[in-house]
C-alpha atoms as a PDB file:
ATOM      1  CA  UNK A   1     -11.409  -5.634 -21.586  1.00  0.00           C
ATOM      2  CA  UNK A   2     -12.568  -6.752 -17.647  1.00  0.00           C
ATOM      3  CA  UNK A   3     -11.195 -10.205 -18.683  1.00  0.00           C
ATOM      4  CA  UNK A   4      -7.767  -9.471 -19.342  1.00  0.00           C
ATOM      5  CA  UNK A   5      -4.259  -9.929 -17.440  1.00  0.00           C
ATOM      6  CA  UNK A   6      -3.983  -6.369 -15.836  1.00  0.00           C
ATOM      7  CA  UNK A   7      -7.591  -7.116 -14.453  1.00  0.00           C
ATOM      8  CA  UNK A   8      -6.143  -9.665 -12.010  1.00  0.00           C
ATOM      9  CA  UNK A   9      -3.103  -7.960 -11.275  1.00  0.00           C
ATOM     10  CA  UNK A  10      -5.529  -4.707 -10.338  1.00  0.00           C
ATOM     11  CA  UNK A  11      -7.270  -7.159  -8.286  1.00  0.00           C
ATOM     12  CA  UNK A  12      -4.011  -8.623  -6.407  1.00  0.00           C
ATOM     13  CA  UNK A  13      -2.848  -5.244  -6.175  1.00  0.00           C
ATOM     14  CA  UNK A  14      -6.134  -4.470  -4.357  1.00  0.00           C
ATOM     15  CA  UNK A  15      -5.889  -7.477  -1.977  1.00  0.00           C
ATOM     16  CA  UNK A  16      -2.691  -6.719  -0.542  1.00  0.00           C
ATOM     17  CA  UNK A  17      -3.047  -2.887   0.165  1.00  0.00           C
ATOM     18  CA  UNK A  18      -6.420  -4.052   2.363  1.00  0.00           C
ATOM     19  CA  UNK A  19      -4.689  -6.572   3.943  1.00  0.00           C
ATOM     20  CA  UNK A  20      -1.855  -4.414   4.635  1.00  0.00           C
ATOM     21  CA  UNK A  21      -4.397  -1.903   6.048  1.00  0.00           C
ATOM     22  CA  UNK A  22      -5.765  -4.298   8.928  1.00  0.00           C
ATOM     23  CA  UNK A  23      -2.242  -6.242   9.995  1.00  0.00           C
ATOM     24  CA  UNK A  24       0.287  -5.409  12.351  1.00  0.00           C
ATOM     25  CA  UNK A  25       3.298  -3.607  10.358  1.00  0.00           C
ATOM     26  CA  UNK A  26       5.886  -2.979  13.031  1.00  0.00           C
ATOM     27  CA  UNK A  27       6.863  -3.510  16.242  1.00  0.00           C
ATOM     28  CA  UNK A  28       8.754  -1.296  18.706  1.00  0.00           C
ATOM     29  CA  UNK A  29      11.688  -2.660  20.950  1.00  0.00           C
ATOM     30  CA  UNK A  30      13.039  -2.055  23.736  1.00  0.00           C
ATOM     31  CA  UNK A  31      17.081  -2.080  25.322  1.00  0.00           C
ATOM     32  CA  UNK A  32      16.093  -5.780  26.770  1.00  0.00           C
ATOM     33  CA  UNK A  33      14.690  -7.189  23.215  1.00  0.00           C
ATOM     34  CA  UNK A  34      11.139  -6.790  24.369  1.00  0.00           C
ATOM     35  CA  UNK A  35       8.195  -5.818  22.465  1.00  0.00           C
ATOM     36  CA  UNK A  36       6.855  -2.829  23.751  1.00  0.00           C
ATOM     37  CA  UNK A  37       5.133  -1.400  20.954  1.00  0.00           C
ATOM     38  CA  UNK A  38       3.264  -2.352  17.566  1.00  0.00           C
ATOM     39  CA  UNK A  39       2.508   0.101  14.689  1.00  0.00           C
ATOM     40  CA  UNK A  40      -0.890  -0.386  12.719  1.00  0.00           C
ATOM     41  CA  UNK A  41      -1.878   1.763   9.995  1.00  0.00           C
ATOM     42  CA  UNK A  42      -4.323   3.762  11.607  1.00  0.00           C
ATOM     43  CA  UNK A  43      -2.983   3.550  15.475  1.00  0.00           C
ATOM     44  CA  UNK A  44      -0.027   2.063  17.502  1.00  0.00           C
ATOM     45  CA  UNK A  45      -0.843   0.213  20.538  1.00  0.00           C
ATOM     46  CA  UNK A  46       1.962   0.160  23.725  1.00  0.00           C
ATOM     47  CA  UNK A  47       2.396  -3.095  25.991  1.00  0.00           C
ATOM     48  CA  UNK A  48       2.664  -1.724  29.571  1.00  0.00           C
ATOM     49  CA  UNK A  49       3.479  -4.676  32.055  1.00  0.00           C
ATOM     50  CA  UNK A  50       1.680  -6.945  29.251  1.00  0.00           C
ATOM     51  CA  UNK A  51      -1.568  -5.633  28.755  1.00  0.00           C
ATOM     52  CA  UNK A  52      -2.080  -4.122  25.502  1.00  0.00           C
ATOM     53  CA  UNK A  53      -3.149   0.264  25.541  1.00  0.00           C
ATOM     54  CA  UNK A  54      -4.370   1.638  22.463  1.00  0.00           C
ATOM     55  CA  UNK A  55      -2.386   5.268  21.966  1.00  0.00           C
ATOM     56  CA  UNK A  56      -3.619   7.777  19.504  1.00  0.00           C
ATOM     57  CA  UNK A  57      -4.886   7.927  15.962  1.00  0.00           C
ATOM     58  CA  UNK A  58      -0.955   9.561  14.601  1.00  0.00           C
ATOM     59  CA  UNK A  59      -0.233   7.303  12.534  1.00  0.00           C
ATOM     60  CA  UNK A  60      -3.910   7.920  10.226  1.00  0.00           C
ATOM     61  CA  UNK A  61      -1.884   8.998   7.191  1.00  0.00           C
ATOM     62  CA  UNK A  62      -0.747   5.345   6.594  1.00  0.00           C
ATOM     63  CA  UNK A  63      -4.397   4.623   6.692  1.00  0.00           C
ATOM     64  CA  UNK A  64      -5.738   6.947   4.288  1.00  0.00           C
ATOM     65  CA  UNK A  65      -2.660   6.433   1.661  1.00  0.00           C
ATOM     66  CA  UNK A  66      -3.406   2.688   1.794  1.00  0.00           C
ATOM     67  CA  UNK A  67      -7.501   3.331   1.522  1.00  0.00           C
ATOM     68  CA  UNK A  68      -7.491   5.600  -1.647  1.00  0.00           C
ATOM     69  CA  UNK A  69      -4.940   3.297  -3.267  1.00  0.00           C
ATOM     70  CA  UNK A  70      -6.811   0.103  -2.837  1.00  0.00           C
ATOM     71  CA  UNK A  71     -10.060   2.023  -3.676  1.00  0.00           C
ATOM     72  CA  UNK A  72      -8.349   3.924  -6.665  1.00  0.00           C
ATOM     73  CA  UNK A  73      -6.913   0.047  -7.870  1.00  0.00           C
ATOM     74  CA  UNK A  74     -10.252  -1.505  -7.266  1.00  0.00           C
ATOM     75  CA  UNK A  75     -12.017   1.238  -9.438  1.00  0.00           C
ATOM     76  CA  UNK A  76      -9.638   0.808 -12.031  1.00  0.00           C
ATOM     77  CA  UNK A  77     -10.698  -2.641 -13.029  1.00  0.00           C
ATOM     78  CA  UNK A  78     -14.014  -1.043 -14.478  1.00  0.00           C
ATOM     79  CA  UNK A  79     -12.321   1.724 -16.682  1.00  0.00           C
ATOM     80  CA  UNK A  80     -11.513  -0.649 -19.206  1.00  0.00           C
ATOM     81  CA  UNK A  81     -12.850   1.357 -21.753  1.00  0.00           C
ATOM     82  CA  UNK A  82     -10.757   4.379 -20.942  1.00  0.00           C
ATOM     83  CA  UNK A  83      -6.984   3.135 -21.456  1.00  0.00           C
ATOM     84  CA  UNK A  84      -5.217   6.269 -21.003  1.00  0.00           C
ATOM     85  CA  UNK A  85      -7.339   7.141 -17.842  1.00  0.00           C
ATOM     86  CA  UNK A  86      -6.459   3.393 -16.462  1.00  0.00           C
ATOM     87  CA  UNK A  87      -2.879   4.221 -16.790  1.00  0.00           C
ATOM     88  CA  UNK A  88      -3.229   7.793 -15.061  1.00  0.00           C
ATOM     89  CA  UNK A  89      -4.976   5.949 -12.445  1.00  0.00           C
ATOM     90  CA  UNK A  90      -2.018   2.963 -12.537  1.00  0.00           C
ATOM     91  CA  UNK A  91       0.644   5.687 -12.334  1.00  0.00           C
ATOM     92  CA  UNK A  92      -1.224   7.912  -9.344  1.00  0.00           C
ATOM     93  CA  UNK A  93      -1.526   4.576  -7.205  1.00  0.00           C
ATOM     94  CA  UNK A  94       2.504   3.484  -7.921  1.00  0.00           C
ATOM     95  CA  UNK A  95       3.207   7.371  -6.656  1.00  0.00           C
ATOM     96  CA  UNK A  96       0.407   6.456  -3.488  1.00  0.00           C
ATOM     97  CA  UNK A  97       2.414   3.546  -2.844  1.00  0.00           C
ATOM     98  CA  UNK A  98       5.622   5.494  -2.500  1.00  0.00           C
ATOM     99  CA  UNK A  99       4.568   8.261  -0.574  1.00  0.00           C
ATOM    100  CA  UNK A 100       3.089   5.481   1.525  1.00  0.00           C
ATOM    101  CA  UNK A 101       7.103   3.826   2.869  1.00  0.00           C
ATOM    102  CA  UNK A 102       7.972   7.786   2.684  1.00  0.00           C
ATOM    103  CA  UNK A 103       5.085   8.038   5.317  1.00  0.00           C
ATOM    104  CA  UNK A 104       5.647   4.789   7.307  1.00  0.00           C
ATOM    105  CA  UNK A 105       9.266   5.863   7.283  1.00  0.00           C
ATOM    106  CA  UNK A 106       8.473   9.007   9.132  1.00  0.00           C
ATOM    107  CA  UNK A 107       5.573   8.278  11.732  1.00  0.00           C
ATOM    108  CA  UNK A 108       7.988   4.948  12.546  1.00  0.00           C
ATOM    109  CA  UNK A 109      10.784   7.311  13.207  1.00  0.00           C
ATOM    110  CA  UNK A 110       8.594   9.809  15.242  1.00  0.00           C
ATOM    111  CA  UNK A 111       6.933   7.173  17.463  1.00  0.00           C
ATOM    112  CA  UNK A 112      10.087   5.456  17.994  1.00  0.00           C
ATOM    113  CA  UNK A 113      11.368   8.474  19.940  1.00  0.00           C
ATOM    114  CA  UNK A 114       7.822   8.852  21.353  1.00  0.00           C
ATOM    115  CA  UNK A 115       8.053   5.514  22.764  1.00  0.00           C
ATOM    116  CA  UNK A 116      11.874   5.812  23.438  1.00  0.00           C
ATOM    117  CA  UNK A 117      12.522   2.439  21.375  1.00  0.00           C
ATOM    118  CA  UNK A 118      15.890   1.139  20.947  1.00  0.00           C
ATOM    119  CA  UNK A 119      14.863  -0.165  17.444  1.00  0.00           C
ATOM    120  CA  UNK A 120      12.017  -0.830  15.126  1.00  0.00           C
ATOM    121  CA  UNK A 121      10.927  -4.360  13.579  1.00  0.00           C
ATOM    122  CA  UNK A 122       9.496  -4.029  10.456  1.00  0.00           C
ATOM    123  CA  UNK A 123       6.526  -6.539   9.854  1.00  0.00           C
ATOM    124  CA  UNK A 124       6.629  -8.696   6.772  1.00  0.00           C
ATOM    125  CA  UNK A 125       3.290  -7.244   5.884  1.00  0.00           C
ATOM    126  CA  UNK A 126       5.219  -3.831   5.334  1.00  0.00           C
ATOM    127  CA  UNK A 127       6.240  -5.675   2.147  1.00  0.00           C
ATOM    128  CA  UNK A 128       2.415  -5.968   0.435  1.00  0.00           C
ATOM    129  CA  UNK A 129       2.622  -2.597  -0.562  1.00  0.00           C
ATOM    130  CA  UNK A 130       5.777  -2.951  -2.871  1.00  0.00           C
ATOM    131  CA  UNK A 131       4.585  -6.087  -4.227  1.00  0.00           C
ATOM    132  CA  UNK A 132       1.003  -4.067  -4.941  1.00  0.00           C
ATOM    133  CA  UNK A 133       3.471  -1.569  -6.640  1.00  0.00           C
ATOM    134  CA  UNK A 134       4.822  -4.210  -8.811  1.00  0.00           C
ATOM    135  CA  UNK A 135       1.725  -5.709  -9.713  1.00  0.00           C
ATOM    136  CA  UNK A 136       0.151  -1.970 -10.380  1.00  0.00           C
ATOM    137  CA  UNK A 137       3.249  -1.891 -12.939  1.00  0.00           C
ATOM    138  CA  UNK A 138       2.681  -4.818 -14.423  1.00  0.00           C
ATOM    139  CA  UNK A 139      -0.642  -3.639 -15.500  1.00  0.00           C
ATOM    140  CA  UNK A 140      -0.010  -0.607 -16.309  1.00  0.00           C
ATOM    141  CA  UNK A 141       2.403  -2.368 -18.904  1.00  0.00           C
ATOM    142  CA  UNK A 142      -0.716  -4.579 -20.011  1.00  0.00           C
ATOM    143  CA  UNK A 143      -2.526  -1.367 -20.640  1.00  0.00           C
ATOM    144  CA  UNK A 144      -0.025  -0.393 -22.470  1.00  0.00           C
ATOM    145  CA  UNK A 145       0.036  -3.092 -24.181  1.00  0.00           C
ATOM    146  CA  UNK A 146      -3.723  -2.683 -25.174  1.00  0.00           C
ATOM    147  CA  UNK A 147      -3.398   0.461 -26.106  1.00  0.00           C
ATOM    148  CA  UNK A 148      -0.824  -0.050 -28.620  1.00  0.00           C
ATOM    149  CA  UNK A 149      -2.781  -2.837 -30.286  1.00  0.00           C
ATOM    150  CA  UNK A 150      -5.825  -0.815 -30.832  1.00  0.00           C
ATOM    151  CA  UNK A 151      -3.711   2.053 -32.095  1.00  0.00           C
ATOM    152  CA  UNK A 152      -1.960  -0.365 -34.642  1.00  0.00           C
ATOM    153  CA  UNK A 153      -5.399  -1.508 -35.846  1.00  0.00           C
ATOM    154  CA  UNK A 154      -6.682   2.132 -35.986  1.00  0.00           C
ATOM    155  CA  UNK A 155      -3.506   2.894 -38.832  1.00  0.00           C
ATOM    156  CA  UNK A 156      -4.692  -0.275 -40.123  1.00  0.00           C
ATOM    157  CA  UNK A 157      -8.455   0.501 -41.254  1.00  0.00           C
END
């Protein structure tokens, strides 16, 4: 039902993988502690003597992950009729999510030599996808949940 638990946690979940889409989610620095480059999930910009260049689209993947999980857990809400498609859904977004910090993992790696960055600074935004993970879980347990009522009132009749 739309007006259940799982509904807001699909919501949540929703929230925080399109806010992690538009906010800053790492920052490249340099030998000297400076900043001197910030990831995005669909480009990475580069401060050169502090004005701020926009490089190129590598870093798209992030993007896309992050899009077709926040559409996939928006969608969801409405399949309320369909419990074991919900938790197909549920379970394809938790693997999205993954394969997302696999993917940030990577592209921060690859522009970090790119950029010739002494380390990386992960943003605290880097963080909404795992708590969109754990909120994804959480309703697929309330699906679950659903399911195994209806299925106990099924043996019932």
């Amino acid at each position: 039902m739309i007006q259940r638990i799982q509904t807001l946690y699909l919501f949540l979940a929703t929230v925080l993988t399109v806010a992690c889409m538009s906010i800053c989610i790492g920052a490249f620095v340099s030998e000297q502690g400076e900043v001197i480059g910030k990831l995005y999930n669909l480009l990475y910009f580069t401060m050169e003597e502090g004005e701020k260049t926009a490089s190129s689209f590598t870093p798209w993947a992030l993007f896309a992950i992050l899009l077709i999980s926040a559409t996939l857990s928006f969608m969801n809400i409405f399949l309320f009729k369909y419990r074991a498609l919900q938790m197909r859904v549920c379970t394809f977004c938790m693997i999205l999510l993954v394969g997302w910090y696999i993917a940030y993992g990577a592209f921060a790696w690859f522009i970090m030599g790119l950029l010739q960055a002494a380390s990386f600074r992960v943003g605290a935004v880097a963080s909404f996808p795992c708590v969109s993970l754990i909120l994804l879980y959480l309703a697929f347990r309330g699906i679950l949940k659903d399911e195994k009522l209806v299925r106990s009132l099924d043996r019932l009749r």
